[in-house]
Protein backbone atom coordinates (compact mmCIF):
# COMPACT_ATOMS: atom_id res chain seq x y z
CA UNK A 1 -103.22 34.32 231.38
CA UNK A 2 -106.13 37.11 230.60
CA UNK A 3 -106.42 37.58 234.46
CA UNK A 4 -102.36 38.14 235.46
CA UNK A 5 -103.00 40.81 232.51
CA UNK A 6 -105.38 42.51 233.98
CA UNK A 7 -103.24 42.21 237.80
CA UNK A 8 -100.56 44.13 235.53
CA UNK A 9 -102.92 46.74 234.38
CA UNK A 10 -104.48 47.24 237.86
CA UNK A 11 -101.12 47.77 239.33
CA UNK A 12 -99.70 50.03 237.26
CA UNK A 13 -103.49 52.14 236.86
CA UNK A 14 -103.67 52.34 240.46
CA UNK A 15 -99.95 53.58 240.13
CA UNK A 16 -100.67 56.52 237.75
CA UNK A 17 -103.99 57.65 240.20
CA UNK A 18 -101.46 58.02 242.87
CA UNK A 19 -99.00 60.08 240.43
CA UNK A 20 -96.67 57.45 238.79
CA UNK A 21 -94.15 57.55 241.55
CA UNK A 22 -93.40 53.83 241.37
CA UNK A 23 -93.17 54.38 237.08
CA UNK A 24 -91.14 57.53 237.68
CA UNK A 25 -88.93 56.20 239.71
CA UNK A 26 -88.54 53.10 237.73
CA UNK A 27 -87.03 55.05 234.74
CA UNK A 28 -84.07 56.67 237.46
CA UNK A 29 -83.32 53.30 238.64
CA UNK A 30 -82.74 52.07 234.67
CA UNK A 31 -80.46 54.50 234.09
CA UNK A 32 -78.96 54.78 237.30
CA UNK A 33 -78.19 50.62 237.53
CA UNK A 34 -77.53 49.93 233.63
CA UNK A 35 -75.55 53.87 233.10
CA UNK A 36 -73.87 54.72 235.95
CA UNK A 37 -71.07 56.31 234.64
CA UNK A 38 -73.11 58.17 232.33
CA UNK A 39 -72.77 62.28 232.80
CA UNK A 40 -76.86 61.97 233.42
CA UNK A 41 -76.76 59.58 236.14
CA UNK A 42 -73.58 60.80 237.36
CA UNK A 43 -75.07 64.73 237.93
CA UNK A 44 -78.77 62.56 239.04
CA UNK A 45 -76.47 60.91 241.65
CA UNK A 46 -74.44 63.58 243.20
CA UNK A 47 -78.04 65.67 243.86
CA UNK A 48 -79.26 62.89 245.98
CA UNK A 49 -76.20 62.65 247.77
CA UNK A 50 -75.90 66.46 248.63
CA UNK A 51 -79.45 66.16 248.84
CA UNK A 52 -79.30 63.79 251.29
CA UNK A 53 -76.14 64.77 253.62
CA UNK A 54 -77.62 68.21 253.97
CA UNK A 55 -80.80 67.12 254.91
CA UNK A 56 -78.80 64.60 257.48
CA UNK A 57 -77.22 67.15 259.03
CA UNK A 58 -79.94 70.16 259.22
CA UNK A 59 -82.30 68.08 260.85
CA UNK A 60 -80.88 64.49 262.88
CA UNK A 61 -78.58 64.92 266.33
CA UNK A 62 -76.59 62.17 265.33
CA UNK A 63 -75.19 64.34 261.88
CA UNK A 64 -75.40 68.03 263.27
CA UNK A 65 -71.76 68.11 264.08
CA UNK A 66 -70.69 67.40 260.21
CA UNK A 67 -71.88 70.87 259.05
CA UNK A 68 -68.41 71.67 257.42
CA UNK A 69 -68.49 68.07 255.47
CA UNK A 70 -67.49 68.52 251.75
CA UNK A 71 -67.56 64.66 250.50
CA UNK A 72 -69.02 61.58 251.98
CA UNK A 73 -66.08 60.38 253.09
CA UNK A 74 -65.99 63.08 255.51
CA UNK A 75 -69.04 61.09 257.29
CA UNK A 76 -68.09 58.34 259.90
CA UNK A 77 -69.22 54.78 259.03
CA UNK A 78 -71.54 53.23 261.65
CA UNK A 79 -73.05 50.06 262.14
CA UNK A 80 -75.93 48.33 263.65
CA UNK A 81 -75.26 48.78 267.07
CA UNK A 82 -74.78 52.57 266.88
CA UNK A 83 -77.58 52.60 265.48
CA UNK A 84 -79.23 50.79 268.37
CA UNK A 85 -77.74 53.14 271.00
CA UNK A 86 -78.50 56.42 269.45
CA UNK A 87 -82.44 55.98 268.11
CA UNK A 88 -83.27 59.10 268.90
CA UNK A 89 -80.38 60.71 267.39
CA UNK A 90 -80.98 59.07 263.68
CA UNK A 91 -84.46 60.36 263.41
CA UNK A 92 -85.51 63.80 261.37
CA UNK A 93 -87.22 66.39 263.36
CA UNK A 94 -88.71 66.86 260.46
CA UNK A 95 -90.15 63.19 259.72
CA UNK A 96 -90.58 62.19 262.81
CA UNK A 97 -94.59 63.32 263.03
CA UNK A 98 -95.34 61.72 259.45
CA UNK A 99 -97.00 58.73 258.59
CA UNK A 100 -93.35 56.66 258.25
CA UNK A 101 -93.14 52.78 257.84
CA UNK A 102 -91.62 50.58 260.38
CA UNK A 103 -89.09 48.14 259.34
CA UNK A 104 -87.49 45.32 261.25
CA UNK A 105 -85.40 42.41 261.30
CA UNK A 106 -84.05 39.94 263.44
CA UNK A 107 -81.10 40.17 261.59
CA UNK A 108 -78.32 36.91 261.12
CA UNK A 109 -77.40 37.49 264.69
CA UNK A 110 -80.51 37.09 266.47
CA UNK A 111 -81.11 40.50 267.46
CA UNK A 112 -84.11 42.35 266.79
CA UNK A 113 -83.26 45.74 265.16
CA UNK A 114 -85.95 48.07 263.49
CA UNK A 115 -85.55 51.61 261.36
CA UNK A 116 -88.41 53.69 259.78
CA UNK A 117 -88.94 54.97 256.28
CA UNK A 118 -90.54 58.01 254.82
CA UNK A 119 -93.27 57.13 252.00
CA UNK A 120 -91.03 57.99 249.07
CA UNK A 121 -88.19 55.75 250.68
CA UNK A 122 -90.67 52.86 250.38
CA UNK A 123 -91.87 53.86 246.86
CA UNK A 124 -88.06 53.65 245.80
CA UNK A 125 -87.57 50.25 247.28
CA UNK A 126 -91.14 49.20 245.64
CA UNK A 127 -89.41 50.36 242.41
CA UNK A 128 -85.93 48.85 243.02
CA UNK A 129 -87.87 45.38 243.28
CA UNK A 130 -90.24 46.01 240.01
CA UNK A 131 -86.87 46.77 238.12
CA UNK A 132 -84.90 43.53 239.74
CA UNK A 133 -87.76 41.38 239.13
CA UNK A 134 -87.94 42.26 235.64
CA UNK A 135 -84.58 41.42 235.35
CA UNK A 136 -85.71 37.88 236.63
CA UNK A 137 -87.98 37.57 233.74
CA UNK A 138 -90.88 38.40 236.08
CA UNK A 139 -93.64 40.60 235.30
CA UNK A 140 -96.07 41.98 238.03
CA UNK A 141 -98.75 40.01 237.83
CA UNK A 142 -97.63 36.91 237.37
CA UNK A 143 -97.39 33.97 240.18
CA UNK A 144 -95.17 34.47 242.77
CA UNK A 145 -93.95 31.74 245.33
CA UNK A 146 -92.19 33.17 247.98
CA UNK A 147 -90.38 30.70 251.02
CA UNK A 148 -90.33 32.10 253.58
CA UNK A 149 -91.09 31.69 257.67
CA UNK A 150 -94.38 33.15 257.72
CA UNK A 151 -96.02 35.00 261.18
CA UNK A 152 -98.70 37.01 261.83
CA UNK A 153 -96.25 40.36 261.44
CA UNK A 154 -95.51 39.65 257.88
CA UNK A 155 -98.01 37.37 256.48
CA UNK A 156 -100.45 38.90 254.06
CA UNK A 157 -104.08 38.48 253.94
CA UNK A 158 -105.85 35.79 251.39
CA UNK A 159 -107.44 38.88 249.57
CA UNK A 160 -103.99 40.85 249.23
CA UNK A 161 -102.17 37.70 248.24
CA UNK A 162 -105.08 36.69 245.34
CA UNK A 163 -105.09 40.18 243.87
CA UNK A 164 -100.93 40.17 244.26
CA UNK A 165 -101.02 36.58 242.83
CA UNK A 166 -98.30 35.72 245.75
CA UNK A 167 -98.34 32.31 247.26
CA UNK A 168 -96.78 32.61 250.50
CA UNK A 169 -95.18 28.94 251.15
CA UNK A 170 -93.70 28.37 255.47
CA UNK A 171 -90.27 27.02 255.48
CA UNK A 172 -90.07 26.94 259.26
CA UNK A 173 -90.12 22.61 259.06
CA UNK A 174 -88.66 22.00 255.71
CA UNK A 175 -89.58 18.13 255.76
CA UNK A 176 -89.33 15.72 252.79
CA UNK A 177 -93.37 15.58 252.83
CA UNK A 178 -93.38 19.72 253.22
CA UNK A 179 -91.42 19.71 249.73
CA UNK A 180 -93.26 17.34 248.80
CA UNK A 181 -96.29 19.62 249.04
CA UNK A 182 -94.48 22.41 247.62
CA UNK A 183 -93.98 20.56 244.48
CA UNK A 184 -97.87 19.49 244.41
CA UNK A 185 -98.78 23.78 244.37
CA UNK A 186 -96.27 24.08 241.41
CA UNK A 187 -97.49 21.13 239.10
CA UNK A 188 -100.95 21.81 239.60
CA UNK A 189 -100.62 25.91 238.77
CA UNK A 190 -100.11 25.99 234.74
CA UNK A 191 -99.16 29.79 234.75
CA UNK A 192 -95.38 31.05 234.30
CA UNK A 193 -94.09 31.57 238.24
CA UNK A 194 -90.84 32.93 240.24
CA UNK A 195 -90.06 31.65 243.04
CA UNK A 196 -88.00 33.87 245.80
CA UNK A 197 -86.88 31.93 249.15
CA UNK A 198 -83.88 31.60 251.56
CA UNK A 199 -81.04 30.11 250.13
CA UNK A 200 -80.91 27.27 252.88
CA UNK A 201 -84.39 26.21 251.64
CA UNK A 202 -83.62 25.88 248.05
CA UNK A 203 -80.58 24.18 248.96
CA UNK A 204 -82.51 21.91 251.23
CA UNK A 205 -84.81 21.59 248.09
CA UNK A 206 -81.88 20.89 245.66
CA UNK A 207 -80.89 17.99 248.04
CA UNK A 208 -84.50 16.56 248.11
CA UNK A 209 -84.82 16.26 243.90
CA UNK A 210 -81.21 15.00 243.90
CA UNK A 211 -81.85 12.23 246.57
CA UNK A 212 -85.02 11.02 244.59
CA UNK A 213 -83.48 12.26 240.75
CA UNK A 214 -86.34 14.25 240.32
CA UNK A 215 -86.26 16.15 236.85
CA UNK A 216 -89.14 18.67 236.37
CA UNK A 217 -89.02 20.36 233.03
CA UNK A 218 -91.95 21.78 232.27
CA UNK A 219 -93.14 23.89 235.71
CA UNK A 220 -93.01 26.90 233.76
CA UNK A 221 -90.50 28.33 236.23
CA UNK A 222 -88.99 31.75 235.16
CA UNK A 223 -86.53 31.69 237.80
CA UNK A 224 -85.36 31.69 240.95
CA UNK A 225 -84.08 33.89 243.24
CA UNK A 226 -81.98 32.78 246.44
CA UNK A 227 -82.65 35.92 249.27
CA UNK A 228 -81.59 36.60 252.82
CA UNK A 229 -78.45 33.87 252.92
CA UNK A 230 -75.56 32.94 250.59
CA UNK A 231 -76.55 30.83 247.46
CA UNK A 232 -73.78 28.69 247.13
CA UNK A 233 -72.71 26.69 243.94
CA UNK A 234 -73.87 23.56 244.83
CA UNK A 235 -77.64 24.60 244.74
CA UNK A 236 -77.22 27.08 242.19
CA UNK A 237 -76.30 24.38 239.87
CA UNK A 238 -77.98 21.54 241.09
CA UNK A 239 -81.61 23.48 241.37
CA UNK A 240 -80.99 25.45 237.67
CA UNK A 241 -80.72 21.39 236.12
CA UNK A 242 -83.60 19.94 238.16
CA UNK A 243 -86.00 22.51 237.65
CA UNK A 244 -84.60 23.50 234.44
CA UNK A 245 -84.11 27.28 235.13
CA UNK A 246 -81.76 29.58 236.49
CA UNK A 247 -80.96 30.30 239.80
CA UNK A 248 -80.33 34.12 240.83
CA UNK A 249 -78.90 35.65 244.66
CA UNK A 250 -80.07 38.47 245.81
CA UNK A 251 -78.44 40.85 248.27
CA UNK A 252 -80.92 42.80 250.50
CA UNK A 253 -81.47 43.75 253.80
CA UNK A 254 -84.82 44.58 255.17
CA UNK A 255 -83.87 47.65 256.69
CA UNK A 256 -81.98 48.93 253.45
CA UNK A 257 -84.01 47.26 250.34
CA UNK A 258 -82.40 45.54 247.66
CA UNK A 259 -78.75 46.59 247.09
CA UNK A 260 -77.07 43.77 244.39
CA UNK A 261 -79.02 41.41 242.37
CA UNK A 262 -77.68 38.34 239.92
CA UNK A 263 -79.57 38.87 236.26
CA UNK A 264 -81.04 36.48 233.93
CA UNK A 265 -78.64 38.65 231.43
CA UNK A 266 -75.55 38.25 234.10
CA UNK A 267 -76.45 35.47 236.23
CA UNK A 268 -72.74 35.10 237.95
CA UNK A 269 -72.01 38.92 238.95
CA UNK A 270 -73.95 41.02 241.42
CA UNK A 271 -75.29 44.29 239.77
CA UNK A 272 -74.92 46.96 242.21
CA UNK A 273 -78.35 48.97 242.38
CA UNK A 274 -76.11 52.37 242.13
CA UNK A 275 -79.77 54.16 241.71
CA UNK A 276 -80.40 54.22 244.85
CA UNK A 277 -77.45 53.39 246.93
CA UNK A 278 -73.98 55.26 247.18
CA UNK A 279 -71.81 51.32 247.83
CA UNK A 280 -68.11 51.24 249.11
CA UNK A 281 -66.35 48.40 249.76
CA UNK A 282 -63.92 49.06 252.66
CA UNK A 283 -60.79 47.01 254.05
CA UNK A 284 -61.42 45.11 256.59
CA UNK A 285 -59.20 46.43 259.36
CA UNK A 286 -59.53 49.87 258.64
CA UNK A 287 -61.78 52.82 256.91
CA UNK A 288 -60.22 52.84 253.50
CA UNK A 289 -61.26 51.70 250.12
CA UNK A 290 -60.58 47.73 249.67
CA UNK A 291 -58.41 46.82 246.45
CA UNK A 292 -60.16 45.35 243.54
CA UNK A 293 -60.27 41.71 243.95
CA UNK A 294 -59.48 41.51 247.95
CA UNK A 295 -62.72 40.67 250.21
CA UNK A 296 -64.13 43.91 252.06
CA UNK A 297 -66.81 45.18 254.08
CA UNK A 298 -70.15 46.22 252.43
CA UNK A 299 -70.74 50.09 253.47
CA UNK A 300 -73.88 51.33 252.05
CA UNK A 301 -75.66 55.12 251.94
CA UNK A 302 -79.34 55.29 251.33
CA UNK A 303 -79.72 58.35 249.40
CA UNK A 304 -84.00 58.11 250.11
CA UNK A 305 -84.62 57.37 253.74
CA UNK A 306 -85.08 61.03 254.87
CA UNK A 307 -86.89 60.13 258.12
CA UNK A 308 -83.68 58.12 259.45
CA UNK A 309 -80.53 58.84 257.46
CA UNK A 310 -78.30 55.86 257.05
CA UNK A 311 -75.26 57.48 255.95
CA UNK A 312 -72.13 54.82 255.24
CA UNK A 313 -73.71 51.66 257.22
CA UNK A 314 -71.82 48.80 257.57
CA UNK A 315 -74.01 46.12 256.93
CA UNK A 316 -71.53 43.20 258.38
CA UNK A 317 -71.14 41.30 255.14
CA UNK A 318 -68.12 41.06 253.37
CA UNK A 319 -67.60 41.03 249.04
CA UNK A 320 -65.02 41.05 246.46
CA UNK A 321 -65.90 43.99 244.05
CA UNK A 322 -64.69 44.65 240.23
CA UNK A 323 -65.16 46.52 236.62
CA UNK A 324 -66.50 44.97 233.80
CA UNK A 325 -65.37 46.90 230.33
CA UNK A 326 -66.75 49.98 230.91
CA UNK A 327 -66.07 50.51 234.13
CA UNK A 328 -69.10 49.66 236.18
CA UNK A 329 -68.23 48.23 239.39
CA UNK A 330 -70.13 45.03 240.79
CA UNK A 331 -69.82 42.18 243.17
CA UNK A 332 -68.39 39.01 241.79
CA UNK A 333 -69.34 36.94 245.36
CA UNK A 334 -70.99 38.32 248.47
CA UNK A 335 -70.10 36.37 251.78
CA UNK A 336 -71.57 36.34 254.94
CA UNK A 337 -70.51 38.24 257.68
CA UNK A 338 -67.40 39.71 259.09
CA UNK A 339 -68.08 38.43 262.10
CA UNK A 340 -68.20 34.76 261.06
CA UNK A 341 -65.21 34.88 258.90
CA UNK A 342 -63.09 31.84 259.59
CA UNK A 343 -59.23 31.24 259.68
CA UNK A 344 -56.63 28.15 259.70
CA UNK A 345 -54.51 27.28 262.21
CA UNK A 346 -51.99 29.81 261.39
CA UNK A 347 -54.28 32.94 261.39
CA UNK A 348 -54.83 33.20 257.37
CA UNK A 349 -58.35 34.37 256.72
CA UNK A 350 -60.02 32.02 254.65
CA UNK A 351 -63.00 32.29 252.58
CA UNK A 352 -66.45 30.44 253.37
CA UNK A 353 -66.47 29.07 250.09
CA UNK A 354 -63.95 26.64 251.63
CA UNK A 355 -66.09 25.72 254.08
CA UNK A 356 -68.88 24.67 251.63
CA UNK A 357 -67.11 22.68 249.30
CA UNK A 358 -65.93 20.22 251.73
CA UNK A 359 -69.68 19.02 252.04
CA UNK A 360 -70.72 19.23 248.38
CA UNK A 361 -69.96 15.33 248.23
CA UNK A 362 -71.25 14.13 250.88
CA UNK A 363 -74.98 16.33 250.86
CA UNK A 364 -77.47 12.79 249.86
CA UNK A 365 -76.07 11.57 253.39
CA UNK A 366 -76.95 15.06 255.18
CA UNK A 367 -79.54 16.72 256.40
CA UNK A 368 -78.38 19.89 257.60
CA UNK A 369 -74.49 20.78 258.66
CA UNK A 370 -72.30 23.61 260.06
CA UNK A 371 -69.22 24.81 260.49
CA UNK A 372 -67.92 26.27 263.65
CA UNK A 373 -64.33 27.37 264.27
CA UNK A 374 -64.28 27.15 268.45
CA UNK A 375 -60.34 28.36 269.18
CA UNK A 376 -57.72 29.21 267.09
CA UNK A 377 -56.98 25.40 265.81
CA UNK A 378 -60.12 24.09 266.77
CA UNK A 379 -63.54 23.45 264.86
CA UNK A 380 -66.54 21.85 265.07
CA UNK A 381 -68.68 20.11 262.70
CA UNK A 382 -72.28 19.43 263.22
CA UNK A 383 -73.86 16.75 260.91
CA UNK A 384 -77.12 15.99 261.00
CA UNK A 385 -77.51 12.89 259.08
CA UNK A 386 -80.39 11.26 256.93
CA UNK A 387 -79.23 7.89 257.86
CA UNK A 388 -77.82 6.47 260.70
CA UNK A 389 -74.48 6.61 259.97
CA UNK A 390 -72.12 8.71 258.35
CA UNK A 391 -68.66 6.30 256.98
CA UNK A 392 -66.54 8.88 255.31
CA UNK A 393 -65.81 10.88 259.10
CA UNK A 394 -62.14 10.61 258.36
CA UNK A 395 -62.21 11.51 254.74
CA UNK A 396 -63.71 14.40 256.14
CA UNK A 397 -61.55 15.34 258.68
CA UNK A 398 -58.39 15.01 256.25
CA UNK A 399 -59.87 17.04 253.74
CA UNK A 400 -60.75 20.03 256.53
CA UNK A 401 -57.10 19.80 257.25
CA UNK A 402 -55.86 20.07 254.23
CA UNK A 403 -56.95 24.09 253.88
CA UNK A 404 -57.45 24.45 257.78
CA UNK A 405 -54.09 22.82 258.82
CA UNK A 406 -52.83 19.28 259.39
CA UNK A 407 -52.47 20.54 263.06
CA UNK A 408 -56.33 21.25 262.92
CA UNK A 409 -58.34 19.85 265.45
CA UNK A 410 -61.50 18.69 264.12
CA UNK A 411 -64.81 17.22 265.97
CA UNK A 412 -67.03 15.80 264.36
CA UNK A 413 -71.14 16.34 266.34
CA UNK A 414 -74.42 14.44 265.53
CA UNK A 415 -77.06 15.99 266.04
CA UNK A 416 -80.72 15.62 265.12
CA UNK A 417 -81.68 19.06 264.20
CA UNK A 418 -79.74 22.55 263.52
CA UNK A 419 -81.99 25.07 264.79
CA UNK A 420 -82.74 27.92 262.77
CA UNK A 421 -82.50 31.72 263.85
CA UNK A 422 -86.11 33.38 264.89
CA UNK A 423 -85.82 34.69 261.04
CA UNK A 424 -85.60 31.35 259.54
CA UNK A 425 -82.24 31.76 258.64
CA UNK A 426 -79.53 29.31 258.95
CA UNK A 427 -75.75 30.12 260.05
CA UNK A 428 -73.40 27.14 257.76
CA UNK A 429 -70.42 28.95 258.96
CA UNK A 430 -69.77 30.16 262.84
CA UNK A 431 -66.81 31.89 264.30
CA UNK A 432 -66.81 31.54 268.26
CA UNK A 433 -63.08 32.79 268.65
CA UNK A 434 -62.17 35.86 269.55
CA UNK A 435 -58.38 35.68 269.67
């Protein structure tokens, strides 16, 4: 289409007035994501880590007392709520007069946390998402559908959204007839499209075409890409054969950009976006690296926010990490977070994935459900049903047990609606015991 061309042109001319710093970048993150272990990217790498540390500790409170660091390691891993406490402490003396961005999220918890970036932080992350989307088979320019809950503080204006081509699409009632409507936008635009959303919508979405065995094979859909939530399989697959495209997760945070994305060219692993991020994966009980294989916590260092330094942030969410052949390490399935990891009855951690598969078979009689583990042998189900009846509550029950315990006890909730979080998020999976 002659005038997505021209969008593409525009972006990239307006680009070069301002010095290329999106197209510069661009090139770093190539290497940097697709060469890591390369002596270039390697040498690129260490700078902005040295670059960064020093600049951490010359000019924040929080990082003035780690003058005699020699490695990252030597730098204490925070989290959110440290964060939180000590505001004032994370901010450069020397960014804090400039012109920085405010960014915020409500976060999977509920609570409202915020950061700010310098301007070349935010032309990183602007670059990070050109690169990922390419990798998506999506080209600046092009039609964008992104589902999302949409509010005066992040909705754009009809003039920025027509010259961005973006069609932003509210998920905050995600009714049969509000799909419906989505699917009357798509038909009725003949250009190529992406469409980025929560997971829990395009699961909700997957449900809707396989209620009604709704094929749709020529939408000229690109892809997909699941944000903000877990994708699980269910609506990976089931979405990839109805629309007839594949179906991509993203990890991101708002406050950190876009750290691991699926690819068209490796749809089931997670590239890590080692360009801009130094990623560990730490054990869960303790500060050291996790083994290859074993679930672990997601720490991250953002080598370009210079006017807060995030230095080894745990971001709550837990992943299994490996090598491919030549060495490159990646994600092969990010869960949620630490905090809602679940056991059975006999303290075993178990993974979420469990959790989801026992509802796979039953999801054209459901609405909505989740999982909530209340005490250490107790959990709670909450279904909220399309019909008025749901037959197969013992089925259901035995097959919890089976992973969970046979001394489980299980209760099964109706409900008519699972609220979502202020974000739009939804929590599948809830851990209300401490023990």
């Amino acid at each position: 289409m002659l005038l997505n061309f021209a969008r593409h042109k525009f972006f990239w001319f307006l680009d070069g007035l301002k010095g290329s710093k999106i197209k510069n970048q661009l090139i770093e993150i190539k290497l940097g994501v697709e060469q890591p272990n390369s002596t270039q990217a390697q040498q690129l790498k260490d700078k902005y880590i040295q670059q960064l540390l020093s600049h951490a500790v010359a000019s924040t409170s929080f990082y003035k007392t780690y003058t005699d660091y020699t490695e990252l390691s030597n730098f204490p891993v925070i989290r959110k709520t440290i964060i939180q406490d000590n505001f004032e402490a994370f901010q450069s003396r020397i960014f804090k007069n400039e012109n920085n961005f405010k960014v915020s999220t409500s976060g999977s918890t509920g609570v409202p946390f915020f950061l700010f970036q310098n301007k070349n932080k935010r032309h990183r992350n602007h670059a990070d998402a050109v690169y990922f989307y390419n990798q998506s088979n999506f080209k600046i320019g092009n039609r964008l559908y992104e589902l999302e809950v949409w509010r005066d503080h992040n909705k754009k204006g009809k003039f920025k959204s027509w010259i961005q081509n973006i069609v932003q699409f509210d998920i905050s009632r995600l009714t049969d007839q509000r799909i419906i409507t989505f699917f009357k936008l798509l038909k009725n635009n003949k250009q190529s499209k992406t469409i980025l959303g929560f997971a829990s919508a395009l699961e909700m979405i997957a449900q809707y075409l396989e209620r009604h065995n709704l094929l749709f094979k020529d939408l000229k859909i690109n892809s997909i890409i699941a944000n903000s939530e877990y994708l699980n399989s269910y609506t990976k697959t089931t979405l990839g054969k109805h629309l007839n495209t594949t179906i991509l997760s993203r990890y991101s945070s708002e406050e950190i950009g876009i750290i691991a994305q699926q690819t068209l060219y490796n749809p089931d692993k997670f590239i890590i976006n080692h360009a801009s991020y130094q990623v560990e994966l730490l054990n869960l009980e303790n500060d050291l690296p996790a083994k290859q294989g074993e679930l672990g916590r997601i720490v991250v260092t953002d080598l370009f926010n210079y006017a807060m330094p995030i230095i080894r942030y745990d971001t709550g969410d837990i992943a299994k990490l490996e090598k491919d052949s030549n060495g490159i390490t990646y994600f092969t399935q990010i869960e949620g977070r630490k905090m809602d990891l679940i056991y059975d009855t006999k303290g075993n951690l178990l993974s979420s994935f469990v959790v989801y598969t026992k509802f796979y078979k039953y999801y054209s009689l459901l609405k909505q459900y989740q999982f909530i583990q209340q005490d250490a042998k107790e959990y709670e189900v909450k279904l909220n049903l399309q019909e008025s009846t749901f037959p197969f509550e013992n089925q259901l029950i035995a097959d919890i047990k089976l992973d969970f315990g046979e001394d489980a006890v299980v209760h099964i909730t109706y409900v008519d609606e699972i609220p979502a979080l202020s974000s739009g998020k939804r929590r599948k999976v809830i851990n209300n015991y401490n023990g």
